[in-house]
N, C-alpha and C. Protein backbone atom coordinates (compact mmCIF):
# COMPACT_ATOMS: atom_id res chain seq x y z
N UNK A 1 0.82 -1.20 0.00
CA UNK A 1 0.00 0.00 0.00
C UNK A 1 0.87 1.26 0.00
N UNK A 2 1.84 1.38 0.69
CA UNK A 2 3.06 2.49 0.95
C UNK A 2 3.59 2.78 0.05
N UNK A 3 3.94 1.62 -1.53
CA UNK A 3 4.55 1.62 -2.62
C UNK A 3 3.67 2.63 -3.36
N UNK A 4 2.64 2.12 -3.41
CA UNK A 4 1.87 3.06 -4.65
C UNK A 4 1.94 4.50 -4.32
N UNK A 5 1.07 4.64 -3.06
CA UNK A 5 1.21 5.86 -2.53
C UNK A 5 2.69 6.55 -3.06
N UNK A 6 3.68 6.38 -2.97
CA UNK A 6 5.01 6.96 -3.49
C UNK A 6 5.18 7.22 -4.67
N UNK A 7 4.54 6.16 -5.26
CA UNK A 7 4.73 6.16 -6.79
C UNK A 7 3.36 7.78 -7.26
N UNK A 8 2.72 7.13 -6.58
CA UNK A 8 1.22 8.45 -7.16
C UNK A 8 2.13 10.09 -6.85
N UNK A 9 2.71 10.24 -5.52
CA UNK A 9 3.27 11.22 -5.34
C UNK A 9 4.81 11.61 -5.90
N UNK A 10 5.14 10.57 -6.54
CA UNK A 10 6.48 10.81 -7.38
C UNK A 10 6.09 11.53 -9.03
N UNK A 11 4.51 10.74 -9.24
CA UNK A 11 4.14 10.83 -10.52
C UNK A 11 3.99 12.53 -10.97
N UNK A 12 2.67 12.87 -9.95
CA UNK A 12 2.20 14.09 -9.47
C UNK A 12 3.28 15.05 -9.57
N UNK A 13 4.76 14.47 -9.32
CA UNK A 13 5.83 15.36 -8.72
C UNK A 13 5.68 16.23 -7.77
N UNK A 14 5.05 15.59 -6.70
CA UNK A 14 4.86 16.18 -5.46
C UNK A 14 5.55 15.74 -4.03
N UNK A 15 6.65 14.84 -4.84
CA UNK A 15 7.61 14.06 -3.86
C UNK A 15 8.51 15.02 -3.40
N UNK A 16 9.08 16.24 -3.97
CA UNK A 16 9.63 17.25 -3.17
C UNK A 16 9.27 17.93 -2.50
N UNK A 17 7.89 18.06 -2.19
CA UNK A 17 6.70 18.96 -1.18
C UNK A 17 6.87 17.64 0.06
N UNK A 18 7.18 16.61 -0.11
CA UNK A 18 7.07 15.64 1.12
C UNK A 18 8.50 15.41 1.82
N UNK A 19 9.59 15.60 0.91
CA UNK A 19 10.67 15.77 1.62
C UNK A 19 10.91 17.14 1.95
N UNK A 20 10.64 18.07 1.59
CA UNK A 20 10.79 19.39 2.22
C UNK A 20 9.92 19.70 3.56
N UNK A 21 8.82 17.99 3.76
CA UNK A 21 7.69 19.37 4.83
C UNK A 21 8.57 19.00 5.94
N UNK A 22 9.36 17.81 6.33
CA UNK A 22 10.20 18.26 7.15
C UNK A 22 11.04 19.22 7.88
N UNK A 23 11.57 20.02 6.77
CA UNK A 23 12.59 21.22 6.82
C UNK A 23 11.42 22.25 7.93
N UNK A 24 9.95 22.27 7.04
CA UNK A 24 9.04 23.41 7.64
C UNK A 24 8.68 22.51 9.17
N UNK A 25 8.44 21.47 9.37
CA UNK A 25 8.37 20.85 11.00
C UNK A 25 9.22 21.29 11.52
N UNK A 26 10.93 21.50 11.16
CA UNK A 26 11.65 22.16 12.27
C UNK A 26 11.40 23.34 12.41
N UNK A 27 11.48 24.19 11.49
CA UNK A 27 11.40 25.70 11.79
C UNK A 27 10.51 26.04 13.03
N UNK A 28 9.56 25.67 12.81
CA UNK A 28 8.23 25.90 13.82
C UNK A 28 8.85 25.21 14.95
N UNK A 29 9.36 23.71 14.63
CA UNK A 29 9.87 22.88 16.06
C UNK A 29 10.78 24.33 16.63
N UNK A 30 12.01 24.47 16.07
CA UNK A 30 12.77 25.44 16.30
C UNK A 30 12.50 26.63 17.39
N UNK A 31 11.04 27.32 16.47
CA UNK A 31 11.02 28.01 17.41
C UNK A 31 9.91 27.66 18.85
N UNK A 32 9.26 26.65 18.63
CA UNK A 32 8.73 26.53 19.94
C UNK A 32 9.58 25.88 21.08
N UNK A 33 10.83 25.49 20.26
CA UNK A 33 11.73 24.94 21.19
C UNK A 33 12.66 26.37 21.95
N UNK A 34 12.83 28.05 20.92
CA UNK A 34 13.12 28.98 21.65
C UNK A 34 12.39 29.72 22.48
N UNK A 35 11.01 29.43 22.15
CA UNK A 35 10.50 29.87 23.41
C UNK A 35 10.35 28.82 24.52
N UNK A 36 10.69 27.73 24.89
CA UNK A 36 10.45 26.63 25.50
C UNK A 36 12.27 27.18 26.61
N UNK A 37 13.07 27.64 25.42
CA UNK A 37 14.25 28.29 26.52
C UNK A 37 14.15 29.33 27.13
N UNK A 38 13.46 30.07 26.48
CA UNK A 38 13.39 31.55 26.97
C UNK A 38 12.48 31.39 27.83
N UNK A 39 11.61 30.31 27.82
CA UNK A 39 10.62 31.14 29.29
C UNK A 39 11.45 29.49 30.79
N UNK A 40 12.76 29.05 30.10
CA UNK A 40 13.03 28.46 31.34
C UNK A 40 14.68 28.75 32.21
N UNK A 41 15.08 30.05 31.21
CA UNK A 41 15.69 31.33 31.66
C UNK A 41 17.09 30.94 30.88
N UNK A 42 17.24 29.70 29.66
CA UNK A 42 18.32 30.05 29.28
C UNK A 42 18.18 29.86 27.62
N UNK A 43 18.61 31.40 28.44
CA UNK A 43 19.03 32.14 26.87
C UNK A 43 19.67 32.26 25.78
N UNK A 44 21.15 31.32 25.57
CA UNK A 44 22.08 31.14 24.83
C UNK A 44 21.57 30.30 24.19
N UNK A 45 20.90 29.37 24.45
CA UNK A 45 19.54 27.95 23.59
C UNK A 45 18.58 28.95 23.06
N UNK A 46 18.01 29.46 23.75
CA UNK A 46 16.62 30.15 23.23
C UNK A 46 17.37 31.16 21.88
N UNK A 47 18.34 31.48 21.79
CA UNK A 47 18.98 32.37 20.88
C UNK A 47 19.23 31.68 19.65
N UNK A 48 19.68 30.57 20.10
CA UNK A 48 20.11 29.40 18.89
C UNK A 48 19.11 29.14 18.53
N UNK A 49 18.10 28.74 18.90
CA UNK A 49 16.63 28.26 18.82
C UNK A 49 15.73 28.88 17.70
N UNK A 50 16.12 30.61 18.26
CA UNK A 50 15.55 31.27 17.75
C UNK A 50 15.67 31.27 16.44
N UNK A 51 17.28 31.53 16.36
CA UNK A 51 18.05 32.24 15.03
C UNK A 51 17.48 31.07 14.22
N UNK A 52 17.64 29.53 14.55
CA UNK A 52 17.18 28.70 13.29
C UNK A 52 16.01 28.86 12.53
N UNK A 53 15.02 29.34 13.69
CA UNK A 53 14.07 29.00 13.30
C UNK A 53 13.77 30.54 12.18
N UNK A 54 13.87 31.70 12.59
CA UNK A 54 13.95 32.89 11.39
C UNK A 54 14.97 32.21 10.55
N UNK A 55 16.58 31.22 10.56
CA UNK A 55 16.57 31.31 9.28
C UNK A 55 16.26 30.49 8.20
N UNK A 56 15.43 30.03 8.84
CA UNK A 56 14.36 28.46 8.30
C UNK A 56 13.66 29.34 7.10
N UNK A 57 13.30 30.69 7.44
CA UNK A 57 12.21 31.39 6.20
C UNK A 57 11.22 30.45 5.96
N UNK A 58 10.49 29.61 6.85
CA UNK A 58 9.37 29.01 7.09
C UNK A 58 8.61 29.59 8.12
N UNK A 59 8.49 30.15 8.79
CA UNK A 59 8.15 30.52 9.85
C UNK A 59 6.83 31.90 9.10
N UNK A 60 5.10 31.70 9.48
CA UNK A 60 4.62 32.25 9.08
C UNK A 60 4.90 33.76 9.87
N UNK A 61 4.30 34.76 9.45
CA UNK A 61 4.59 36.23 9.55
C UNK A 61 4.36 36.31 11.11
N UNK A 62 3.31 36.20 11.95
CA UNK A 62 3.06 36.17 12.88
C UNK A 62 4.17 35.40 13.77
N UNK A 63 4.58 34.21 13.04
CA UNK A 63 5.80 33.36 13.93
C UNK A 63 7.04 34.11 14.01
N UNK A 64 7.33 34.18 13.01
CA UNK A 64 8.30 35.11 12.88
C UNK A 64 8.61 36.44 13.86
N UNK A 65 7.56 36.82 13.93
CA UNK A 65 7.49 38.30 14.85
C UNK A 65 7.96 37.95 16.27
N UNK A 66 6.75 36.33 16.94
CA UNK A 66 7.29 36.05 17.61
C UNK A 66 8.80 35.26 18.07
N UNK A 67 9.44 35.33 17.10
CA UNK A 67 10.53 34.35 17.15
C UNK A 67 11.46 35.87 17.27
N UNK A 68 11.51 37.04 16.47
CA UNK A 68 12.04 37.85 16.42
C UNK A 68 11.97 38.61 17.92
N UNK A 69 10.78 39.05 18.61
CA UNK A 69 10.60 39.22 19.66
C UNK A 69 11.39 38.47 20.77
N UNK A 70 11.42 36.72 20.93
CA UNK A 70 12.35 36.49 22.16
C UNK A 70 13.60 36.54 21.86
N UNK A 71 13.48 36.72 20.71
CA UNK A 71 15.32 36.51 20.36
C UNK A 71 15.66 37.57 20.95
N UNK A 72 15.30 39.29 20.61
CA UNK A 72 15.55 39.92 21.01
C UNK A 72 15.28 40.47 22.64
N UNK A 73 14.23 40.03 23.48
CA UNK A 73 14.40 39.72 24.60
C UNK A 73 15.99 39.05 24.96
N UNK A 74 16.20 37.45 24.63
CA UNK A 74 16.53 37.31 25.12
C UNK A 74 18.12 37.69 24.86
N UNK A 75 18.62 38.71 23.61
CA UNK A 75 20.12 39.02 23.90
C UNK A 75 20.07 40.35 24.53
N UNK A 76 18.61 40.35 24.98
CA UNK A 76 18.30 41.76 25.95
C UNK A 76 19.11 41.35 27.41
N UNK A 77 18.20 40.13 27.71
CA UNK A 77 19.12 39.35 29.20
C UNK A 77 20.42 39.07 29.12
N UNK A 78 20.89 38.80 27.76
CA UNK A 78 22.36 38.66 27.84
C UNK A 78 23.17 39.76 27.63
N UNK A 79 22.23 40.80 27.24
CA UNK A 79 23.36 42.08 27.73
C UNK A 79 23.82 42.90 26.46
N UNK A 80 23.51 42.30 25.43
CA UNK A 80 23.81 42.37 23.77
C UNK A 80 22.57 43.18 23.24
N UNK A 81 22.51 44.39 23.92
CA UNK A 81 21.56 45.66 23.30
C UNK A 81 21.66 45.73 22.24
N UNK A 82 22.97 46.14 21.62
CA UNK A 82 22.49 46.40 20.13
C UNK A 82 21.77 45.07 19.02
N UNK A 83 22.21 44.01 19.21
CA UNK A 83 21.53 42.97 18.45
C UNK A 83 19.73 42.59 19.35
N UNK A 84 19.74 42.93 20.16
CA UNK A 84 18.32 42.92 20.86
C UNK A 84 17.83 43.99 19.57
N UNK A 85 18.18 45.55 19.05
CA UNK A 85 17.76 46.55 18.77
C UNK A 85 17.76 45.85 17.30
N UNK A 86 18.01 45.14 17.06
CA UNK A 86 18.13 44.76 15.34
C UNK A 86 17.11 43.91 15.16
N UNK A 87 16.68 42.98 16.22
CA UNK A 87 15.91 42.14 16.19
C UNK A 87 14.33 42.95 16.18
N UNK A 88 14.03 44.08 17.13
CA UNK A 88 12.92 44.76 17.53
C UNK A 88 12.76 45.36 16.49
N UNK A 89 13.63 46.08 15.97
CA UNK A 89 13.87 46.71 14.21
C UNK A 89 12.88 45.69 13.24
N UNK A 90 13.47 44.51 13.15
CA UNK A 90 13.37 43.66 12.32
C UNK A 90 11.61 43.28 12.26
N UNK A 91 11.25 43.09 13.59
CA UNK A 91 9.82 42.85 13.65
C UNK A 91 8.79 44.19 13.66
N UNK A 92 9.48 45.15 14.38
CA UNK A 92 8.57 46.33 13.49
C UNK A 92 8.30 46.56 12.08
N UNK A 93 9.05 45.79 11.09
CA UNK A 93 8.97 45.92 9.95
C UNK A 93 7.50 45.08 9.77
N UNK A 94 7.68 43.99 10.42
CA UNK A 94 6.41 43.19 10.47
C UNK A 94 4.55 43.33 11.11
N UNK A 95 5.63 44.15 11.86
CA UNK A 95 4.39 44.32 12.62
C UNK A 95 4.25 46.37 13.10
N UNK A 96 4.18 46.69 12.35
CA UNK A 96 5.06 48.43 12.83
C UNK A 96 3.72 48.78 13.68
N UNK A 97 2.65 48.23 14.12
CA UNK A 97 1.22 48.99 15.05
C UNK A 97 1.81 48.57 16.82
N UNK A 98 3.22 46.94 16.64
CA UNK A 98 2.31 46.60 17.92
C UNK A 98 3.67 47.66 19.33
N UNK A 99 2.71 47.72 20.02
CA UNK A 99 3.42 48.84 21.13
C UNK A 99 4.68 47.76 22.23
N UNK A 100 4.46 47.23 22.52
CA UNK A 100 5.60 45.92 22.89
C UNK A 100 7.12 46.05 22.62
N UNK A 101 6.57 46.20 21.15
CA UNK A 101 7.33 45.61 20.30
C UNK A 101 8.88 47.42 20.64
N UNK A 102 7.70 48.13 20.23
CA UNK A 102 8.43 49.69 20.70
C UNK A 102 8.78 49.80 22.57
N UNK A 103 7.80 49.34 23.22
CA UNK A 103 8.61 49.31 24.36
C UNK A 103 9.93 48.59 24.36
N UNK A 104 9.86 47.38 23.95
CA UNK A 104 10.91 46.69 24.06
C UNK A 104 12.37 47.19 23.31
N UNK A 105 12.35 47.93 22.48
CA UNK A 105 13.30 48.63 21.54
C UNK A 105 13.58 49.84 22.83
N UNK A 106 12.56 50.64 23.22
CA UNK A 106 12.64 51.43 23.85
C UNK A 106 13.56 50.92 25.24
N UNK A 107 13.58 50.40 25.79
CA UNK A 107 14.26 49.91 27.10
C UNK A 107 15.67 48.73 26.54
N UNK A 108 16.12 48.46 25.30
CA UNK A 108 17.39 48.49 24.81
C UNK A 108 17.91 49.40 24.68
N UNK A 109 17.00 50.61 24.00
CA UNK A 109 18.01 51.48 24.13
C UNK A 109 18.38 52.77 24.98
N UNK A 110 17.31 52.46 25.78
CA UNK A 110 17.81 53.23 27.19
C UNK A 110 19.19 52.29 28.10
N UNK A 111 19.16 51.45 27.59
CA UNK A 111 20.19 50.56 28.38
C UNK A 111 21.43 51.01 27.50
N UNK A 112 21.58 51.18 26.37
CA UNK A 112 22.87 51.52 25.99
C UNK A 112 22.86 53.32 25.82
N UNK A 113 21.80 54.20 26.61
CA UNK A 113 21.91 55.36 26.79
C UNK A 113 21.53 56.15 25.48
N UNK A 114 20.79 55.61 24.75
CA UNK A 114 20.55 56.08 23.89
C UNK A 114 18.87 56.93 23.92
N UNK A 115 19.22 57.74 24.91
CA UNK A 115 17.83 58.47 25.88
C UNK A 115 16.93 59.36 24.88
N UNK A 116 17.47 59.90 24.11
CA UNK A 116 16.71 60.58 22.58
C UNK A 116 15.60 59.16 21.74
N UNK A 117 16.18 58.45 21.24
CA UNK A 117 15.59 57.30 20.64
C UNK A 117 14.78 56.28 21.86
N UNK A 118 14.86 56.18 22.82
CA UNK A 118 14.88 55.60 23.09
C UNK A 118 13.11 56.17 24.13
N UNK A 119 13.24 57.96 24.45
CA UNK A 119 11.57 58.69 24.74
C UNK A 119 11.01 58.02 23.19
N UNK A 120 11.47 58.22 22.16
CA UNK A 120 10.73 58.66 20.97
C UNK A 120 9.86 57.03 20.45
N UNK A 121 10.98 56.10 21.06
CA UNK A 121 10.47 54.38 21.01
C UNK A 121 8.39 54.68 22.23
N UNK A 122 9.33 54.44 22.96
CA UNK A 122 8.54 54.67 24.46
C UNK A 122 7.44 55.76 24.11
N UNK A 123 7.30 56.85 23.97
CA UNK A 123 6.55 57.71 23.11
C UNK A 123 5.36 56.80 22.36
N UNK A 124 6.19 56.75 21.49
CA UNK A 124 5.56 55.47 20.21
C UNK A 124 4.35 54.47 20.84
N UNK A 125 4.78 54.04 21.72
CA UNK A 125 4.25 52.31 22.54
C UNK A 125 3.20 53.24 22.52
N UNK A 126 2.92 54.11 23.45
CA UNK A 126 2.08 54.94 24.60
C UNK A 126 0.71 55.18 23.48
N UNK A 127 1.47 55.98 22.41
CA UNK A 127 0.51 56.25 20.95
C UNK A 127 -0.45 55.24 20.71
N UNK A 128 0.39 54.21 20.42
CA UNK A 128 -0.15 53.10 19.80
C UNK A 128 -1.27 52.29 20.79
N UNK A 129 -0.72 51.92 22.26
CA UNK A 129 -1.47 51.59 23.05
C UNK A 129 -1.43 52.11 24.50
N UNK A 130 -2.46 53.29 24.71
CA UNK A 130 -2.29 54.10 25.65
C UNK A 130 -2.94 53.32 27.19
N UNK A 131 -3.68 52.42 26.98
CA UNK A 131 -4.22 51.89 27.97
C UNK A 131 -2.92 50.32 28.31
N UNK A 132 -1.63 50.54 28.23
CA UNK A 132 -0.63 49.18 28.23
C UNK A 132 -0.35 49.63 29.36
N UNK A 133 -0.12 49.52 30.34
CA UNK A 133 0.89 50.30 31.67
C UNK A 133 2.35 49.96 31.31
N UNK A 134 2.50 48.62 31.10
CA UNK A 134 4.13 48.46 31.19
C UNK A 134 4.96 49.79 30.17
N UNK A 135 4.08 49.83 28.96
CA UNK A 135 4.45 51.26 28.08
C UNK A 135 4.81 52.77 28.91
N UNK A 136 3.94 52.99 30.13
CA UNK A 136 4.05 53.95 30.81
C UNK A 136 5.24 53.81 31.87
N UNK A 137 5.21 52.78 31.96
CA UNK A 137 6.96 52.23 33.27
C UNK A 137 7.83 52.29 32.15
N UNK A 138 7.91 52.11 30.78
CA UNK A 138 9.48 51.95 29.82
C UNK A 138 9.33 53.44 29.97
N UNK A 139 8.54 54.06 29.58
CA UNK A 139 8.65 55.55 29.27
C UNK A 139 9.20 56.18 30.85
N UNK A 140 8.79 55.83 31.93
CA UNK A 140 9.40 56.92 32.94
C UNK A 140 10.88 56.12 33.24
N UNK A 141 11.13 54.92 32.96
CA UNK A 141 12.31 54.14 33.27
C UNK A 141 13.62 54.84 32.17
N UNK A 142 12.98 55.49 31.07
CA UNK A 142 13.73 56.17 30.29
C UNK A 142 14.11 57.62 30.77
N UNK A 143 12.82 58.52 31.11
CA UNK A 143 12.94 59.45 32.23
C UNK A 143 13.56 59.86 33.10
N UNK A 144 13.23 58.62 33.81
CA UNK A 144 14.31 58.60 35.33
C UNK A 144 15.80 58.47 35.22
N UNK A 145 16.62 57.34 33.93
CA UNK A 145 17.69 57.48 33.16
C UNK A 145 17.87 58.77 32.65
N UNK A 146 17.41 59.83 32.66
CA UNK A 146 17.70 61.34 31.80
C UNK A 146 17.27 62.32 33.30
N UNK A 147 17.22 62.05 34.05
CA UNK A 147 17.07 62.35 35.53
C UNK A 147 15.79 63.44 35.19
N UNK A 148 14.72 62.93 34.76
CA UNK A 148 13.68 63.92 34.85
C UNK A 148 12.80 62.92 35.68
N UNK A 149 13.10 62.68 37.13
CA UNK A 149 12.45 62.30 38.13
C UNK A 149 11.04 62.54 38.16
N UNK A 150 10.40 63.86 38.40
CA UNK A 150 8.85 64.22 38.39
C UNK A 150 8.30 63.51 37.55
N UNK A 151 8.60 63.57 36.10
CA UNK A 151 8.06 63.22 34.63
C UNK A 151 7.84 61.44 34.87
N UNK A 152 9.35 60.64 35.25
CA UNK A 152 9.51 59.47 35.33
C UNK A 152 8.08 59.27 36.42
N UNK A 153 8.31 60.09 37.84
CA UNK A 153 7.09 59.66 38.83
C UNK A 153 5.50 59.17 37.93
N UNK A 154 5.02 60.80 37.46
CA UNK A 154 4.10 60.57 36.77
C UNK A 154 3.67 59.37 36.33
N UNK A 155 4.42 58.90 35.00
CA UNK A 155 4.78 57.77 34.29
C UNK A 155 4.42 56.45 35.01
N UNK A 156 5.35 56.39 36.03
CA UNK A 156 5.02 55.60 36.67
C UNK A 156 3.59 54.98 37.57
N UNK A 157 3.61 56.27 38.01
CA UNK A 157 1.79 56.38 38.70
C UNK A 157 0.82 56.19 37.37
N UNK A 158 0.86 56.52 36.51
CA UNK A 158 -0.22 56.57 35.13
C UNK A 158 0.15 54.64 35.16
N UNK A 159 1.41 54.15 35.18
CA UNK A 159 1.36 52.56 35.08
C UNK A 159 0.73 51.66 35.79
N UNK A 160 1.02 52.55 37.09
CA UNK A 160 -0.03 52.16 38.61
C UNK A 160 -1.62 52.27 38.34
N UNK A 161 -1.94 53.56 38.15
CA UNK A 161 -3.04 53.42 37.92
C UNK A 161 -4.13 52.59 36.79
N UNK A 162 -3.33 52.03 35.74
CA UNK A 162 -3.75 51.18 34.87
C UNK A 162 -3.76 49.66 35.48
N UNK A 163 -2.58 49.79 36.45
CA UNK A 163 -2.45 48.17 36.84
C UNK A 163 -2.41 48.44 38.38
N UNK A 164 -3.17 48.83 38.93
CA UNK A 164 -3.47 48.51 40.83
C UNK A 164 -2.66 47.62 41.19
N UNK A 165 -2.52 46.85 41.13
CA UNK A 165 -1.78 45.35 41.83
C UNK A 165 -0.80 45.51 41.50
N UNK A 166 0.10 45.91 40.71
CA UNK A 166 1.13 45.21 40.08
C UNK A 166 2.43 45.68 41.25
N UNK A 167 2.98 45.12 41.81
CA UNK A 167 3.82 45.41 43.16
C UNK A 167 5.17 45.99 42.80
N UNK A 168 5.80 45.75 41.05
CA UNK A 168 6.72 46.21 41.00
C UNK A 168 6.43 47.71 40.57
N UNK A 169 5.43 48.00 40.03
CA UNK A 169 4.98 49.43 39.90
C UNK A 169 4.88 50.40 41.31
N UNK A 170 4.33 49.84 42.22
CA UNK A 170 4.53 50.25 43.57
C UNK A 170 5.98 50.55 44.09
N UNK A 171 6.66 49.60 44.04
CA UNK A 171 7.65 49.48 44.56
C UNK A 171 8.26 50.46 43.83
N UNK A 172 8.39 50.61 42.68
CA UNK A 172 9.12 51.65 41.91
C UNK A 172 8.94 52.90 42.49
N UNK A 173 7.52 53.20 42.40
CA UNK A 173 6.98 54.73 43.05
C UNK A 173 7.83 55.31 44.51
N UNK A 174 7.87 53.91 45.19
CA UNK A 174 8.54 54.13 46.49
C UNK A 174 10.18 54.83 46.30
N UNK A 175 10.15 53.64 45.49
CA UNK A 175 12.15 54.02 45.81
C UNK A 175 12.22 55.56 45.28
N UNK A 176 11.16 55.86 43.82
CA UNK A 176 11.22 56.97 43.56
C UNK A 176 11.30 58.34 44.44
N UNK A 177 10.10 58.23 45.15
CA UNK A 177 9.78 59.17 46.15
C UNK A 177 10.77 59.55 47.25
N UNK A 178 11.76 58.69 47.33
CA UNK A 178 12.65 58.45 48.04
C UNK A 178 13.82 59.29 47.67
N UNK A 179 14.01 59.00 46.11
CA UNK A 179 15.41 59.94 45.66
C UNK A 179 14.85 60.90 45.58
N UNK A 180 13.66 61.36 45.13
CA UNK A 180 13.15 62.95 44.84
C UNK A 180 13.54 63.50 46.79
N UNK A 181 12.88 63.08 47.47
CA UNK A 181 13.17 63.56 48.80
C UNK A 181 14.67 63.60 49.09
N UNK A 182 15.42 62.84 48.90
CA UNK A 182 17.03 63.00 48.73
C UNK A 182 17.50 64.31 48.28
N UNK A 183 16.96 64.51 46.96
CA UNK A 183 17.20 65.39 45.89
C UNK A 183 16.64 66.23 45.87
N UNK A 184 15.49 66.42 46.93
CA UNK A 184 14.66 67.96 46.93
C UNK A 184 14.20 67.97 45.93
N UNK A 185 13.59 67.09 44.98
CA UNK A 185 12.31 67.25 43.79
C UNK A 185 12.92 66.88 42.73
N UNK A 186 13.90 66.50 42.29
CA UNK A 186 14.44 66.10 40.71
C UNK A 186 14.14 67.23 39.91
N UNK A 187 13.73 66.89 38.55
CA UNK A 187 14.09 67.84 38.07
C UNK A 187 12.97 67.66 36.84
N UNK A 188 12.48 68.17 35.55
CA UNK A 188 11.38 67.82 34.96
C UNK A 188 12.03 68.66 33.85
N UNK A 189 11.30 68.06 32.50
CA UNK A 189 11.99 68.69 31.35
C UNK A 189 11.47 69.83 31.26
C-alpha cells in the first residue's frame, strides 16, 4: 500500500513537497523549542533556537514576529543591546502597530543610553497603546535614566493606575519618592 502511494506522489511530482515538509516541522519545532528556553531562563539555547528557526524562512509572519521578539528579549538578558535593537527593528517591519514591540526597543536602548531614541520608542508604545501600563513604566524608566524624576514619577503612577496590583509598579513609586526627597524634587523637562 506504501509503494503506490510513493509512486502516485512521485508521478504528481509532489515528492519534493514531502521531503521538504520536514525542513518546515523544524522551523516551527525550532522556534517553539526557543520559546520553550526563553521562558526556562536560558538564553544562549533560546537564541540558537531562535536564530534557526527565522533562518528556516518558514516561519509564518506572525511566527516570525514572535521568534524575532524572544530573540531579542533574550540578547536583551544577555546584555547584547544592540543585536536585541536589530531584532525589535526587524519585527517592526512586520508588525510596525504593535506597542511591545516599541517598548521593548525602547528599554534596549535606554540601556545603551541612547535616551533621545529611546523617549521617541517609548513615546511610540504609549501612541499606539495608551491603555498598556508596562508602556508607561518603559517611558518613565527612560525618564528617570535622563534624571527627569517628576516626569519618570508621573509615568510611573499613570502605570499604577492602569495596573493597581502590580507590586513592582509600587515598589518603583517608592524608591522613587525616596530619591526625589534626597534630591529635593528632581528635576522635569
Amino acid at each position: 500500500m506504501k509503494r503506490p502511494a510513493l509512486i502516485v506522489f512521485a508521478a504528481l511530482g509532489l515528492w519534493p513537497a514531502l521531503v521538504a515538509a520536514p525542513a518546515w516541522a523544524n522551523g516551527v519545532e525550532d522556534s517553539n523549542n526557543c520559546y520553550d528556553q526563553f521562558q526556562s531562563g536560558n538564553m544562549k539555547a533560546a537564541i540558537d533556537y531562535c536564530t534557526k528557526a527565522i533562518d528556516s524562512g518558514e516561519l509564518e509572519e506572525a511566527d516570525l514576529v514572535a521568534a524575532l521578539i524572544n530573540r531579542g528579549v533574550a540578547f536583551r538578558n544577555e546584555r547584547d543591546f544592540k543585536r536585541a535593537i536589530v531584532d525589535y527593528t526587524t519585527a517592526l517591519k512586520h508588525a510596525p502597530k504593535d506597542a511591545m514591540i516599541y517598548a521593548n526597543r525602547a528599554n534596549a536602548r535606554r540601556e545603551l543610553g541612547e535616551l533621545k531614541s529611546a523617549l521617541i520608542d517609548a513615546n511610540q508604545a504609549i501612541k499606539l497603546d495608551p491603555q498598556r501600563p508596562a508602556s508607561f513604566y518603559t517611558r518613565g524608566a527612560v525618564e528617570e535614566a535622563a534624571g527627569q524624576l517628576q516626569n519618570a514619577r508621573k509615568d510611573y503612577m499613570q502605570a499604577l493606575a492602569l495596573e493597581p496590583a502590580n507590586l513592582d509598579y509600587q515598589n518603583k513609586i517608592l524608591s522613587l519618592d525616596a530619591r526625589l526627597a534626597k534630591a529635593g524634587g528632581g528635576t522635569n523637562r
